[in-house]
C-alpha atoms as a PDB file:
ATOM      1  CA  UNK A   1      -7.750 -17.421  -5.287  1.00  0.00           C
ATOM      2  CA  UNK A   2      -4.696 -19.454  -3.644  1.00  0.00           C
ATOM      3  CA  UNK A   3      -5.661 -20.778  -0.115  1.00  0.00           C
ATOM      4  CA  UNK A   4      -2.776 -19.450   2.058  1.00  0.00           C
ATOM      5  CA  UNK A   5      -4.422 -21.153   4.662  1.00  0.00           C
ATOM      6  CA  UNK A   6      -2.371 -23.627   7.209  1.00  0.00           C
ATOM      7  CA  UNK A   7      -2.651 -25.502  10.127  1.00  0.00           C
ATOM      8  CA  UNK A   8      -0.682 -23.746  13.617  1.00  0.00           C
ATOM      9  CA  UNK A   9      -1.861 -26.110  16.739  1.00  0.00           C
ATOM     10  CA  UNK A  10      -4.284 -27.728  14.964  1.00  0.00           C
ATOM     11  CA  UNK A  11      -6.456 -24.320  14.342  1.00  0.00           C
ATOM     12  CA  UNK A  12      -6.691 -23.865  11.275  1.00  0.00           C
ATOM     13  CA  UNK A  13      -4.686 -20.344  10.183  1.00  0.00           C
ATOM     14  CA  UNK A  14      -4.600 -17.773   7.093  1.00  0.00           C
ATOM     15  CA  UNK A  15      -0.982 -16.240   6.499  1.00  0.00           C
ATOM     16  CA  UNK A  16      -1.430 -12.422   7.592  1.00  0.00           C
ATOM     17  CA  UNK A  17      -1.953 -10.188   4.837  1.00  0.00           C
ATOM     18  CA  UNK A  18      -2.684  -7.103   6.733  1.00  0.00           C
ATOM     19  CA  UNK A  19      -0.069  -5.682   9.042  1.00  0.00           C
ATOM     20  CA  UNK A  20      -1.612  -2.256  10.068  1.00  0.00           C
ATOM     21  CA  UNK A  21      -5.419  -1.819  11.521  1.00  0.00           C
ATOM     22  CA  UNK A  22      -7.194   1.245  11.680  1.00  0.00           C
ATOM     23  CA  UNK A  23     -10.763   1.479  13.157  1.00  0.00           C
ATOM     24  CA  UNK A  24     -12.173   5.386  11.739  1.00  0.00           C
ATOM     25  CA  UNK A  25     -16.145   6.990  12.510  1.00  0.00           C
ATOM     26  CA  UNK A  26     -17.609   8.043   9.262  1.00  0.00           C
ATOM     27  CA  UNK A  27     -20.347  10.992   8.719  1.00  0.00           C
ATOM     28  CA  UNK A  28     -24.252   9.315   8.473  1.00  0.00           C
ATOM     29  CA  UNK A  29     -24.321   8.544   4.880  1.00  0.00           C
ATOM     30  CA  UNK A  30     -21.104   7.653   3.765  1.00  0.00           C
ATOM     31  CA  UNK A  31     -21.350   3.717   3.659  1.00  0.00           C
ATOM     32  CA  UNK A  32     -24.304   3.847   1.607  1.00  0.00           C
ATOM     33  CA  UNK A  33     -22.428   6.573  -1.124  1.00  0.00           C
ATOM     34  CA  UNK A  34     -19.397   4.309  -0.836  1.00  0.00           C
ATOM     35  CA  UNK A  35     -21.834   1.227  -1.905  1.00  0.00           C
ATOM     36  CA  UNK A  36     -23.237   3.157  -4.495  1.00  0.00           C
ATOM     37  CA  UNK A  37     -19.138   3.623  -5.991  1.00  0.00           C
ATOM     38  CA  UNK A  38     -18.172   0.104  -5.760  1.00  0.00           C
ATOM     39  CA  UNK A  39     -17.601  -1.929  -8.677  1.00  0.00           C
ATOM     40  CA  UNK A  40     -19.219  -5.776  -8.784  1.00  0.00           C
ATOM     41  CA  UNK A  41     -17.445  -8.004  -6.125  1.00  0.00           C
ATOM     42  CA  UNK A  42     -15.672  -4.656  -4.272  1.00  0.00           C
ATOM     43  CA  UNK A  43     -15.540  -4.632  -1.258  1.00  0.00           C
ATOM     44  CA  UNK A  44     -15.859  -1.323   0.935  1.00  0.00           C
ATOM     45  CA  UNK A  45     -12.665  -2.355   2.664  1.00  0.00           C
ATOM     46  CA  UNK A  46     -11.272  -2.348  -0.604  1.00  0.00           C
ATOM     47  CA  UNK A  47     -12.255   0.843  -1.985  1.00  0.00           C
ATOM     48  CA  UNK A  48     -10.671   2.283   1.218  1.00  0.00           C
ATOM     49  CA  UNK A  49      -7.750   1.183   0.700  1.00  0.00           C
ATOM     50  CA  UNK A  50      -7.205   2.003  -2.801  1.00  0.00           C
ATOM     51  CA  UNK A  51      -8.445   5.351  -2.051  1.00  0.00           C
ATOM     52  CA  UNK A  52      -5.771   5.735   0.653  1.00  0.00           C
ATOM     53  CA  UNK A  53      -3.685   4.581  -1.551  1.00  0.00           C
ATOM     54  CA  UNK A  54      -4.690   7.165  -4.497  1.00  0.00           C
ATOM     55  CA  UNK A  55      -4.215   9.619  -2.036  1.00  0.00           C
ATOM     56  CA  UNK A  56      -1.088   8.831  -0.467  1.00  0.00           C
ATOM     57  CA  UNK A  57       0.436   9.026  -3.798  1.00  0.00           C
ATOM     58  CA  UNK A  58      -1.459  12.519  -4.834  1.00  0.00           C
ATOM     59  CA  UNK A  59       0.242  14.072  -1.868  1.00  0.00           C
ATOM     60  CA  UNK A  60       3.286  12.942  -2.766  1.00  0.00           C
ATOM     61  CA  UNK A  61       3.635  14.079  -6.082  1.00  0.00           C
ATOM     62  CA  UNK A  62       2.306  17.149  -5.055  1.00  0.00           C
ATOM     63  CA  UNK A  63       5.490  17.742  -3.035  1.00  0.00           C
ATOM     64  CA  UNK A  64       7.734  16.308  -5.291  1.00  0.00           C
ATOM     65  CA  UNK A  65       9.588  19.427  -6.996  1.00  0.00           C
ATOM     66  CA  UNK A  66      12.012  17.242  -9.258  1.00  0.00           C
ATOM     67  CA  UNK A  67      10.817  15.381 -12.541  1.00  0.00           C
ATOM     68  CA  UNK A  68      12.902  12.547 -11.327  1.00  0.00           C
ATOM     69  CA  UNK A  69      11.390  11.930  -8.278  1.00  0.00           C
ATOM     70  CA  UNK A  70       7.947  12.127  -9.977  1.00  0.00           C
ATOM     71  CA  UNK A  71       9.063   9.504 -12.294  1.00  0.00           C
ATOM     72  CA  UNK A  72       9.850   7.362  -9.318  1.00  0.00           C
ATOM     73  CA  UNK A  73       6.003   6.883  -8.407  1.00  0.00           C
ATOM     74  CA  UNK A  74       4.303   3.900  -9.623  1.00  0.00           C
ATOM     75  CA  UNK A  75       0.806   4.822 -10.867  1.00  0.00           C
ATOM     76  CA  UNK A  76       0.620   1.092 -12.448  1.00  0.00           C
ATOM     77  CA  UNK A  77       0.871  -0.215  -9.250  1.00  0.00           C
ATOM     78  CA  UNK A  78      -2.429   1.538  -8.594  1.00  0.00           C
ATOM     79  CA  UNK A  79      -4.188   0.161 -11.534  1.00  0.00           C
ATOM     80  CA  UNK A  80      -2.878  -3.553 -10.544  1.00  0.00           C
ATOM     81  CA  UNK A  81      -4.379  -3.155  -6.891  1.00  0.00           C
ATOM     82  CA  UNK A  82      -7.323  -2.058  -8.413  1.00  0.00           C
ATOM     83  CA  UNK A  83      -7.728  -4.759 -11.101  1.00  0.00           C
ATOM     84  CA  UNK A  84      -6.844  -7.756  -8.520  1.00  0.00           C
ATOM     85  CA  UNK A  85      -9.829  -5.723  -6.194  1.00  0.00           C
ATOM     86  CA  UNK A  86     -12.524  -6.064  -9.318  1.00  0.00           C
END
């Protein structure tokens, strides 16, 4: 992994990666079946986001009528988050 890290005011800094923060309550039990899904050196954070992700795109070919807008989602991109997250 590339450090991104640099110095602002002499405190040591990483470039931020993550623009959007969202803090959510799960049911009892979900960490644990989340753990149980991950693959070696996933993190939950991870899976959460590629699941979003998954999702996000689901949806949207779901209300995609056209073959040409279908064509314009990028599945790969999925697998590439997925493979940098393994």
């Amino acid at each position: 992994m590339v450090n991104t890290a640099y110095a602002i005011g002499g405190v040591l800094a990483r470039k931020k990666q993550w623009d959007e923060r969202m803090e959510t309550p799960f049911a009892a039990g979900t960490f644990e079946k989340i753990a149980g899904a991950l693959f070696d050196g996933e993190s939950r954070t991870d899976f959460v986001r590629l699941s979003v992700y998954k999702e996000l795109i689901r949806r949207k070919r779901k209300q995609c009528e056209s073959s040409e807008i279908r064509s314009s989602l990028d599945v790969s991109s999925v697998r590439k988050l997925s493979a940098n997250n393994k």
